[in-house]
Protein backbone atom coordinates (compact mmCIF):
# COMPACT_ATOMS: atom_id res chain seq x y z
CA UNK A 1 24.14 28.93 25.27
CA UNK A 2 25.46 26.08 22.55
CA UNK A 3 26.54 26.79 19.56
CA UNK A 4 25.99 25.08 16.47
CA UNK A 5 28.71 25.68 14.07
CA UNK A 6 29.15 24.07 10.15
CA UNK A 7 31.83 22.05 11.36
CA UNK A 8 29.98 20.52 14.11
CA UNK A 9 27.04 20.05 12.19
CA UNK A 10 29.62 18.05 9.39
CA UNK A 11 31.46 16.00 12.48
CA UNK A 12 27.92 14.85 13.61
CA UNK A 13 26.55 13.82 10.32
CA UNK A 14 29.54 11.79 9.53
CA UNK A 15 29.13 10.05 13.03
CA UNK A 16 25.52 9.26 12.37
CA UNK A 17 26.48 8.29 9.02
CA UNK A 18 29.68 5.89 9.84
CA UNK A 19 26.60 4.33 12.37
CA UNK A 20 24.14 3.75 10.06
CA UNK A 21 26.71 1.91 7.74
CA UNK A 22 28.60 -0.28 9.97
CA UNK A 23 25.08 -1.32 12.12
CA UNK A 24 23.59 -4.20 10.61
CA UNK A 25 20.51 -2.68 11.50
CA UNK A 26 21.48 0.81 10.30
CA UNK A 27 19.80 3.90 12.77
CA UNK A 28 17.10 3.81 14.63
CA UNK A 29 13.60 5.65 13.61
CA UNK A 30 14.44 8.57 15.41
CA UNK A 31 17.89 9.10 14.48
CA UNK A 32 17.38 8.73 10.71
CA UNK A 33 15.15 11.39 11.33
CA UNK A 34 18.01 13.47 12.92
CA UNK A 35 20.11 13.03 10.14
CA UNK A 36 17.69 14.51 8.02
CA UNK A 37 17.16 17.51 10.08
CA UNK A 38 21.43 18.03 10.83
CA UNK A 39 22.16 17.72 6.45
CA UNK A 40 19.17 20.46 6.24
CA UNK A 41 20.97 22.32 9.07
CA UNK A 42 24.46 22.20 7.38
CA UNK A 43 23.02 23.21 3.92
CA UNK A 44 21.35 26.58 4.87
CA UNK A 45 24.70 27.46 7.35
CA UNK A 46 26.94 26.50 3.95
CA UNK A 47 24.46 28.85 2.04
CA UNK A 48 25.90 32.60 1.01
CA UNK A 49 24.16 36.08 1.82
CA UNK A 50 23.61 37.78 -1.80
CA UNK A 51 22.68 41.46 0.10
CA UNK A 52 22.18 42.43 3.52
CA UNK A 53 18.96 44.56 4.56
CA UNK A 54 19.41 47.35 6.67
CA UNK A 55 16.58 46.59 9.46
CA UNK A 56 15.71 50.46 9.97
CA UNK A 57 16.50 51.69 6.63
CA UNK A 58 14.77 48.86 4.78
CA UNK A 59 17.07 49.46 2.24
CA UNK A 60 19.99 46.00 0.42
CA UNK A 61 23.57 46.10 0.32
CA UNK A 62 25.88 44.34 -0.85
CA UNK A 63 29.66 43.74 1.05
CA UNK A 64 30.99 45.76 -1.78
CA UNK A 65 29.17 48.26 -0.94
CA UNK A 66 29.09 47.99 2.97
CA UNK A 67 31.86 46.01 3.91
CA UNK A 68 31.27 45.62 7.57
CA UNK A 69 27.10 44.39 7.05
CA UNK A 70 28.29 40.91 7.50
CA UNK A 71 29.58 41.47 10.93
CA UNK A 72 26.87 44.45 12.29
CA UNK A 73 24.02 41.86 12.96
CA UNK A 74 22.26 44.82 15.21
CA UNK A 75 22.05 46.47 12.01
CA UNK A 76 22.02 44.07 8.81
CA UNK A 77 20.04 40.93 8.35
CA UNK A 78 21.71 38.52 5.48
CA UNK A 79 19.46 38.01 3.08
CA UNK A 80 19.88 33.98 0.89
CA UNK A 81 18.55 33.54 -2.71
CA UNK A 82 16.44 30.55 -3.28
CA UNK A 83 18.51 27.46 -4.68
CA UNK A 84 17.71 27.07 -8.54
CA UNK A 85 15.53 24.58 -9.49
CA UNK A 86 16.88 21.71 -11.06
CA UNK A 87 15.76 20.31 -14.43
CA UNK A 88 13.84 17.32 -12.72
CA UNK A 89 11.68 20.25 -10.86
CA UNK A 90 11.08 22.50 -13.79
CA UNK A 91 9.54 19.26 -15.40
CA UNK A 92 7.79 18.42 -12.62
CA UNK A 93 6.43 21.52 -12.03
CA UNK A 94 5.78 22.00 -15.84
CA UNK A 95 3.97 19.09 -15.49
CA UNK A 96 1.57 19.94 -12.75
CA UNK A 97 0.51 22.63 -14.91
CA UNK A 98 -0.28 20.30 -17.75
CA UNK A 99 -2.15 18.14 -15.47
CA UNK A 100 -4.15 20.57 -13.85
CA UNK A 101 -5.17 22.29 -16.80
CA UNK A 102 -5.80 19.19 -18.68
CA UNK A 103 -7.68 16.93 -16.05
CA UNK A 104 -8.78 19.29 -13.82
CA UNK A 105 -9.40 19.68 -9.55
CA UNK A 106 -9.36 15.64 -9.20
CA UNK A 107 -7.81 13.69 -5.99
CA UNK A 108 -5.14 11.07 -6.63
CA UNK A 109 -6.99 7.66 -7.33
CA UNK A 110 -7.28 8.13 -10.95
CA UNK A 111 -3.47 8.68 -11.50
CA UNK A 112 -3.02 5.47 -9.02
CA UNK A 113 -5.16 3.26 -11.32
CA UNK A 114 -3.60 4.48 -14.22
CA UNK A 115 -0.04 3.64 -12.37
CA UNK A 116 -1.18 0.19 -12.86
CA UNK A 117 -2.07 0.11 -16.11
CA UNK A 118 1.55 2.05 -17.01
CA UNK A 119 3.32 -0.46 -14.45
CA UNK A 120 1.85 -3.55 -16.67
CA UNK A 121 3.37 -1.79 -20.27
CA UNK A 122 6.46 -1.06 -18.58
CA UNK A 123 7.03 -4.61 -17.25
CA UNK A 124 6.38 -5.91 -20.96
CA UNK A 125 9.05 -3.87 -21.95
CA UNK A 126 11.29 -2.60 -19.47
CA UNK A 127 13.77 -0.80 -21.76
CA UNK A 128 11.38 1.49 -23.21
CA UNK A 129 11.97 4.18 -20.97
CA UNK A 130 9.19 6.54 -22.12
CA UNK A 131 7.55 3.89 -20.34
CA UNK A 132 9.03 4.91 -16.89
CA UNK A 133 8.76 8.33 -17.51
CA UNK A 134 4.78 7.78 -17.65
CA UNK A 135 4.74 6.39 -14.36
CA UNK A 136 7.16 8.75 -12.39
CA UNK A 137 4.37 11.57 -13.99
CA UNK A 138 1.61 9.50 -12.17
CA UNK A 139 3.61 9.03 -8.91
CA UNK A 140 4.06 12.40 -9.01
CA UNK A 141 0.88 13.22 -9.65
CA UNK A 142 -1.08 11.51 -7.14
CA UNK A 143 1.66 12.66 -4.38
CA UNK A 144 0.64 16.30 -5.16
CA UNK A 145 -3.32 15.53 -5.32
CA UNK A 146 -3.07 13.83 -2.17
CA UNK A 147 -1.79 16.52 -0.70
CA UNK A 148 1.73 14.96 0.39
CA UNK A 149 5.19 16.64 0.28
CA UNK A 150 8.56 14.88 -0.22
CA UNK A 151 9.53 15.28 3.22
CA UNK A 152 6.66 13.35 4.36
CA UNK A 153 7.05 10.40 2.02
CA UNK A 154 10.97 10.36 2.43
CA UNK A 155 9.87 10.42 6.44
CA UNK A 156 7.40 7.64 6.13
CA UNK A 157 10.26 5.76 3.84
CA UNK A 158 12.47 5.89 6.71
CA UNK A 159 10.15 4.31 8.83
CA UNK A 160 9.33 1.42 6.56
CA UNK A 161 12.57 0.78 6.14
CA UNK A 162 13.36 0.44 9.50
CA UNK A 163 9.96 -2.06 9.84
CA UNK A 164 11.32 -4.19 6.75
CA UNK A 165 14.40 -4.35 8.13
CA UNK A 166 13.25 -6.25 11.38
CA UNK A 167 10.87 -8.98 9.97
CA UNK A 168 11.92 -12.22 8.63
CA UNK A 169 12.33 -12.82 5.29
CA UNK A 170 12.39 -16.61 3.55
CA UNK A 171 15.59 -17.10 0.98
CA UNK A 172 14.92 -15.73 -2.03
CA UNK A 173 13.76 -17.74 -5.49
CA UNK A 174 14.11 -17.12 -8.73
CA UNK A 175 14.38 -13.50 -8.25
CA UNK A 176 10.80 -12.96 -6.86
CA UNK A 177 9.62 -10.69 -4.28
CA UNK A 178 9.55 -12.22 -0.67
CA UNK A 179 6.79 -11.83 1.39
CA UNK A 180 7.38 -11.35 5.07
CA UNK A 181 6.62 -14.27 7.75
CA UNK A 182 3.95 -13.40 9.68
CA UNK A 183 2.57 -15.17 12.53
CA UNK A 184 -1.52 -15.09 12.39
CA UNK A 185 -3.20 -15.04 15.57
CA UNK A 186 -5.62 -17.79 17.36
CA UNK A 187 -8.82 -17.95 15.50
CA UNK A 188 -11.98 -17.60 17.34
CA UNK A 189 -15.45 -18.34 16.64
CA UNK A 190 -17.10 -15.12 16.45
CA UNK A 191 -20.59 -14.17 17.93
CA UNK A 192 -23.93 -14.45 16.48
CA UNK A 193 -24.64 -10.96 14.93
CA UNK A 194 -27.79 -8.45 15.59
CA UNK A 195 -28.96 -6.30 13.56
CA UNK A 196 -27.17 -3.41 15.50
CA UNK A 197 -24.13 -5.14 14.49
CA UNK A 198 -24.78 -5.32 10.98
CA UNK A 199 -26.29 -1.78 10.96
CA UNK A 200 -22.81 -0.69 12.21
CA UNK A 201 -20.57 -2.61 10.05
CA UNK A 202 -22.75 -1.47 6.94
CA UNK A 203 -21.59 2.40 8.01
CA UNK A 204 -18.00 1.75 8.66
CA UNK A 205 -17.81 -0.38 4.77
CA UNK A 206 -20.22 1.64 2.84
CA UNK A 207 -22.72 -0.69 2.27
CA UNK A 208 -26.80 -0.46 2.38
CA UNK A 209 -28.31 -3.75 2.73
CA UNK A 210 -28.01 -4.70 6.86
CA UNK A 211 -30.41 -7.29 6.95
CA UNK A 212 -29.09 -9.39 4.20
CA UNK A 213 -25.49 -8.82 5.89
CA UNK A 214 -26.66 -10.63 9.07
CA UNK A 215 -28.74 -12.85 7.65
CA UNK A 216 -26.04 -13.99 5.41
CA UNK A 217 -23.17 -13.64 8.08
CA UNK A 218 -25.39 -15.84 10.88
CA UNK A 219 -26.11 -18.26 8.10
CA UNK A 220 -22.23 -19.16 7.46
CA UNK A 221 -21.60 -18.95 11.50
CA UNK A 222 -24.44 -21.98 11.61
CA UNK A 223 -22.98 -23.77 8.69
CA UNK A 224 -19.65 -23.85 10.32
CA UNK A 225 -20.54 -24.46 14.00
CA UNK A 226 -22.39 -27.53 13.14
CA UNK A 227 -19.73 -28.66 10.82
CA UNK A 228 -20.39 -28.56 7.35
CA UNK A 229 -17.43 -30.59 6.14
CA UNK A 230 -15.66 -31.26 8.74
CA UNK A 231 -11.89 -30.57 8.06
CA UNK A 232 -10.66 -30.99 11.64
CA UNK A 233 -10.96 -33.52 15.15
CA UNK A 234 -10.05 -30.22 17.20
CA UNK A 235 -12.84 -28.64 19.02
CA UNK A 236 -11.80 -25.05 17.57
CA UNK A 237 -12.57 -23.89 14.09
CA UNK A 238 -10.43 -22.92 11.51
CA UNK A 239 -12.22 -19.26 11.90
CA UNK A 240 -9.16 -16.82 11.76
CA UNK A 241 -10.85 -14.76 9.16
CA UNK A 242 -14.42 -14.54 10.97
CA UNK A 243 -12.93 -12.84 14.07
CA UNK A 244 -14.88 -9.70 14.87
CA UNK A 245 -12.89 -6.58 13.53
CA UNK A 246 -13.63 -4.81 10.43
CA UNK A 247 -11.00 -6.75 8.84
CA UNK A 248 -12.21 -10.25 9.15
CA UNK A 249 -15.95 -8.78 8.31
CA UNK A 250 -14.80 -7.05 5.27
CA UNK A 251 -13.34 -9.81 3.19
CA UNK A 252 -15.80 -12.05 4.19
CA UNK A 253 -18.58 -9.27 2.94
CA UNK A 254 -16.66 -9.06 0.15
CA UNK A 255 -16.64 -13.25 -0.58
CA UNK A 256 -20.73 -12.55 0.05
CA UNK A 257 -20.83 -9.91 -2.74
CA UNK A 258 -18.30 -11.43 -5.14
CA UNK A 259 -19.79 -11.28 -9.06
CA UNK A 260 -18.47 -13.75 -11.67
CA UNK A 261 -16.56 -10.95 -14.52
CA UNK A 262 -18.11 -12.04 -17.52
CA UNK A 263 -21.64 -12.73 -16.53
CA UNK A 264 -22.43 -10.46 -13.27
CA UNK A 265 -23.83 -12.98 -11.64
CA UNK A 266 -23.35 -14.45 -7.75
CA UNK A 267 -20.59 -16.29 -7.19
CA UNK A 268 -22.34 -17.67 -4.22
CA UNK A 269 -26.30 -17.39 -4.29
CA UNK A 270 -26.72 -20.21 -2.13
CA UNK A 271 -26.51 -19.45 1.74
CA UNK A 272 -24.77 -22.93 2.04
CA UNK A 273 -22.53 -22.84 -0.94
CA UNK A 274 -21.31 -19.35 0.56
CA UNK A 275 -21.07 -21.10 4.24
CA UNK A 276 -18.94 -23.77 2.54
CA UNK A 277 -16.55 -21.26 0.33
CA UNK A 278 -16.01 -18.80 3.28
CA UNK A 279 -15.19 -22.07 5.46
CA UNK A 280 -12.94 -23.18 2.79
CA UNK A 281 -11.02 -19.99 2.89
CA UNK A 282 -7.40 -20.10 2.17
CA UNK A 283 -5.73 -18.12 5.36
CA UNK A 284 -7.12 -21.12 7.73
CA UNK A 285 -4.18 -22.30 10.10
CA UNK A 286 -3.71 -25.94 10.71
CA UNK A 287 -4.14 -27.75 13.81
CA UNK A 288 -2.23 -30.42 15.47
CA UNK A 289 -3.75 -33.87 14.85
CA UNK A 290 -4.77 -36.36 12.41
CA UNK A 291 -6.37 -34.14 9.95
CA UNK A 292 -4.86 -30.51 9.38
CA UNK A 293 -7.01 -27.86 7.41
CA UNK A 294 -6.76 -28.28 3.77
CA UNK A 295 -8.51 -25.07 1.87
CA UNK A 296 -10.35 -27.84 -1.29
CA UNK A 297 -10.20 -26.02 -4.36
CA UNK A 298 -7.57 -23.16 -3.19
CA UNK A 299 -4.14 -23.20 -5.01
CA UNK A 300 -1.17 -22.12 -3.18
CA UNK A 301 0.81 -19.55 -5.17
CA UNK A 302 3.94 -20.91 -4.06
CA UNK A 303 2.90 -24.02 -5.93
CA UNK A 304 2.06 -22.78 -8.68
CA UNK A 305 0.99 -19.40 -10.36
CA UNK A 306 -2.24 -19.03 -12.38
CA UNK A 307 -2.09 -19.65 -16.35
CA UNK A 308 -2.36 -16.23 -18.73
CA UNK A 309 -5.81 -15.10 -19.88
CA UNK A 310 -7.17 -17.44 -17.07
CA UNK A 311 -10.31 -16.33 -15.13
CA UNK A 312 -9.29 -16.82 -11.16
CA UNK A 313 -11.01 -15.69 -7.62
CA UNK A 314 -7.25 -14.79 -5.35
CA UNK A 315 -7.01 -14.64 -1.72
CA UNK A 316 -4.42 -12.03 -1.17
CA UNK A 317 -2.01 -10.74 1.78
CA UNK A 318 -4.66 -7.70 2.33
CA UNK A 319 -7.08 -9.83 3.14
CA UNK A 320 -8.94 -9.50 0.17
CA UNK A 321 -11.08 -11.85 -2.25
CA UNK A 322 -10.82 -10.46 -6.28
CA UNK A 323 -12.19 -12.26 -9.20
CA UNK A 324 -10.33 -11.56 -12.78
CA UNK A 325 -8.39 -12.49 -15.14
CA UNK A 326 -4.90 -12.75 -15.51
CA UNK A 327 -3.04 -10.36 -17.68
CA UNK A 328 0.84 -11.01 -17.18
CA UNK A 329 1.82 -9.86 -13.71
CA UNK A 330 -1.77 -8.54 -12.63
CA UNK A 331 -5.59 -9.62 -12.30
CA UNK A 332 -7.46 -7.40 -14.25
CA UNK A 333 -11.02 -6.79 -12.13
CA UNK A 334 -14.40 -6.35 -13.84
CA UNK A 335 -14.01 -2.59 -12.62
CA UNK A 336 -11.30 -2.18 -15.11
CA UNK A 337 -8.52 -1.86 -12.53
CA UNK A 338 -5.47 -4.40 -11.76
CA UNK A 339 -4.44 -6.38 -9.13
CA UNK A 340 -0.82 -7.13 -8.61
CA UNK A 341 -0.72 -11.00 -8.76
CA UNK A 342 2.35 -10.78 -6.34
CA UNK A 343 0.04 -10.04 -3.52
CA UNK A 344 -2.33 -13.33 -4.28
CA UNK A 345 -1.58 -16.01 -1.24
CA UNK A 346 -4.39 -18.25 -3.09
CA UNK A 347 -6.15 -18.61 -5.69
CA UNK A 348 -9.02 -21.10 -7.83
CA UNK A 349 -10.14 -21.24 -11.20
CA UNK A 350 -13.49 -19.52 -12.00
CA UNK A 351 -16.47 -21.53 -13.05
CA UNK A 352 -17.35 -21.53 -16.95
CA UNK A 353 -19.29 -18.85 -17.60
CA UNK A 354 -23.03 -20.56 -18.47
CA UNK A 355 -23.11 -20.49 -22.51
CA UNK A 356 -25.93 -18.96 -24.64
CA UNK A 357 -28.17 -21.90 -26.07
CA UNK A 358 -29.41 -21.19 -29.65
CA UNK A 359 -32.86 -21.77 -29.76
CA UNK A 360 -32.99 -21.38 -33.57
């Protein structure tokens, strides 16, 4: 039988650690997740018995009093006091309390959407660090109400690190955060739907109306397949977001149901109008030939970035369509809740609001 001793457990960990810092790609899923297990390992063999319980007796010693309990394991089992908390768990723990007792049994999403709102004061001023207090409370806070312990999160950090690690990053400019390059997949035309289909896609998105949802889906198909503005000479459309996963259908249902903010009206009331804006959409890939895709109306973000105050409608990396305005690094929805602008691809103005006519 092997042995694990302290200093085999220290030999190993500096191994895996002289590995992970010499790699260019540090260690591997797996073994960062060895590591983690080995310096948890090493800390409870490092740990020291405070009394020794006699298994038959049920009575604690210490090796003052019985100086041979360390060594009769037949007859003594060491017994370990918990580590003391730190400071940065009493206040977290002190603050759980508060929490509970002043909010109540609530899941995480309403410390998450307050996150954003704390994330947008702290950016303003990033000294103030009361400011980033407020948010490491919320973090917290939603971790707990979700349910999810530190080891899982510093688990699933591992991971991610190890997935950021192998994409492909453009240079960096002017300090802003670089989105991975991702290569889209070949865009298909997607197939006429039934009402089965829309029936199922209203279940899996929460939504009531299936008739209207294939009605309106069919009518864009149409509008496309016989070419409402033609953008291309190639044979295939431009249709990578109308391929049929719940992806493609969900930002697409969401184009269907957008609402201008300030008046709550359709964006798109006409079946046409919707055909043409969906068609238009900004993640369309260019072909080879004498006329690539150009999204009319769509502003690249790497062009330019959307004024303050302004009213916009984004396309962002999630697939998503959000209409807002701007409020320094964020969209702020009609819901109340923000958007990070750092995740908008593309974006166009809103129309003008229609203006109240005084009738005297």
């Amino acid at each position: 039988m092997t042995t694990i001793t302290k200093e085999w457990l220290q030999q190993t960990i500096a191994e895996f650690e002289n590995t992970r810092d010499d790699i260019p790609f540090g260690l591997s899923d797996n073994d960062a997740k060895v590591l983690i297990v080995l310096k948890r390992a090493l800390a409870s063999l490092t740990a020291e018995p405070v009394r020794y319980l006699n298994k038959f007796s049920g009575t604690c010693v210490t090796l003052e009093q019985q100086p041979n309990a360390s060594d009769d394991v037949a007859v003594y089992m060491p017994l370990y006091a918990a580590p003391p908390a730190s400071e940065r768990e009493r206040i977290r723990r002190e603050h759980a309390e508060w929490s509970d007792k002043t909010f109540g049994d609530v899941g995480p999403v309403g410390p998450l959407k307050h996150l954003s709102k704390e994330a947008l004061e702290t950016a303003a001023e990033p000294d103030d660090l009361s400011e980033w207090a407020d948010m490491q409370f919320l973090l917290w806070d939603a971790q707990r109400r979700a349910g999810i312990s530190d080891e899982q999160i510093t688990l699933a950090m591992v991971e991610k690190l190890a997935v950021n690690k192998k994409r492909e990053w453009p240079e960096p400019k002017n300090g802003e955060p670089r989105l991975h390059i991702k290569e889209q997949p070949v865009p298909v035309v997607p197939d006429e739907w039934t009402i089965q289909d829309a029936v199922k896609f209203c279940r899996e998105t929460g939504r009531q109306d299936a008739g209207s949802a294939m009605e309106a889906w069919n009518a864009c198909r149409a509008a496309m397949l016989q070419g409402v503005e033609p953008v291309s000479n190639h044979d295939e459309l431009a249709l990578y977001y109308l391929q049929g996963q719940k992806d493609g259908l969900e930002w697409a249902a969401q184009l269907a149901e957008a609402n201008h903010p300030l008046t709550g009206d359709w964006l798109y009331d006409d079946p046409l109008e919707l055909a043409k804006a969906i068609r238009k959409g900004p993640d369309m890939p260019g072909f080879a030939g004498s006329s690539p895709v150009t999204p009319d109306g769509w502003i690249s973000c790497s062009e330019r970035m959307p004024a303050q105050d302004d009213w916009v409608l984004i396309y962002s990396k999630y697939g998503e369509y959000l209409a807002g305005q701007v409020q320094g690094e964020y969209v702020e929805l009609n819901d109340g809740t923000l958007s990070w602008l750092g995740a908008a691809l593309h974006w166009m103005p809103l129309p003008e609001p229609p203006q109240e006519v005084n009738r005297g």
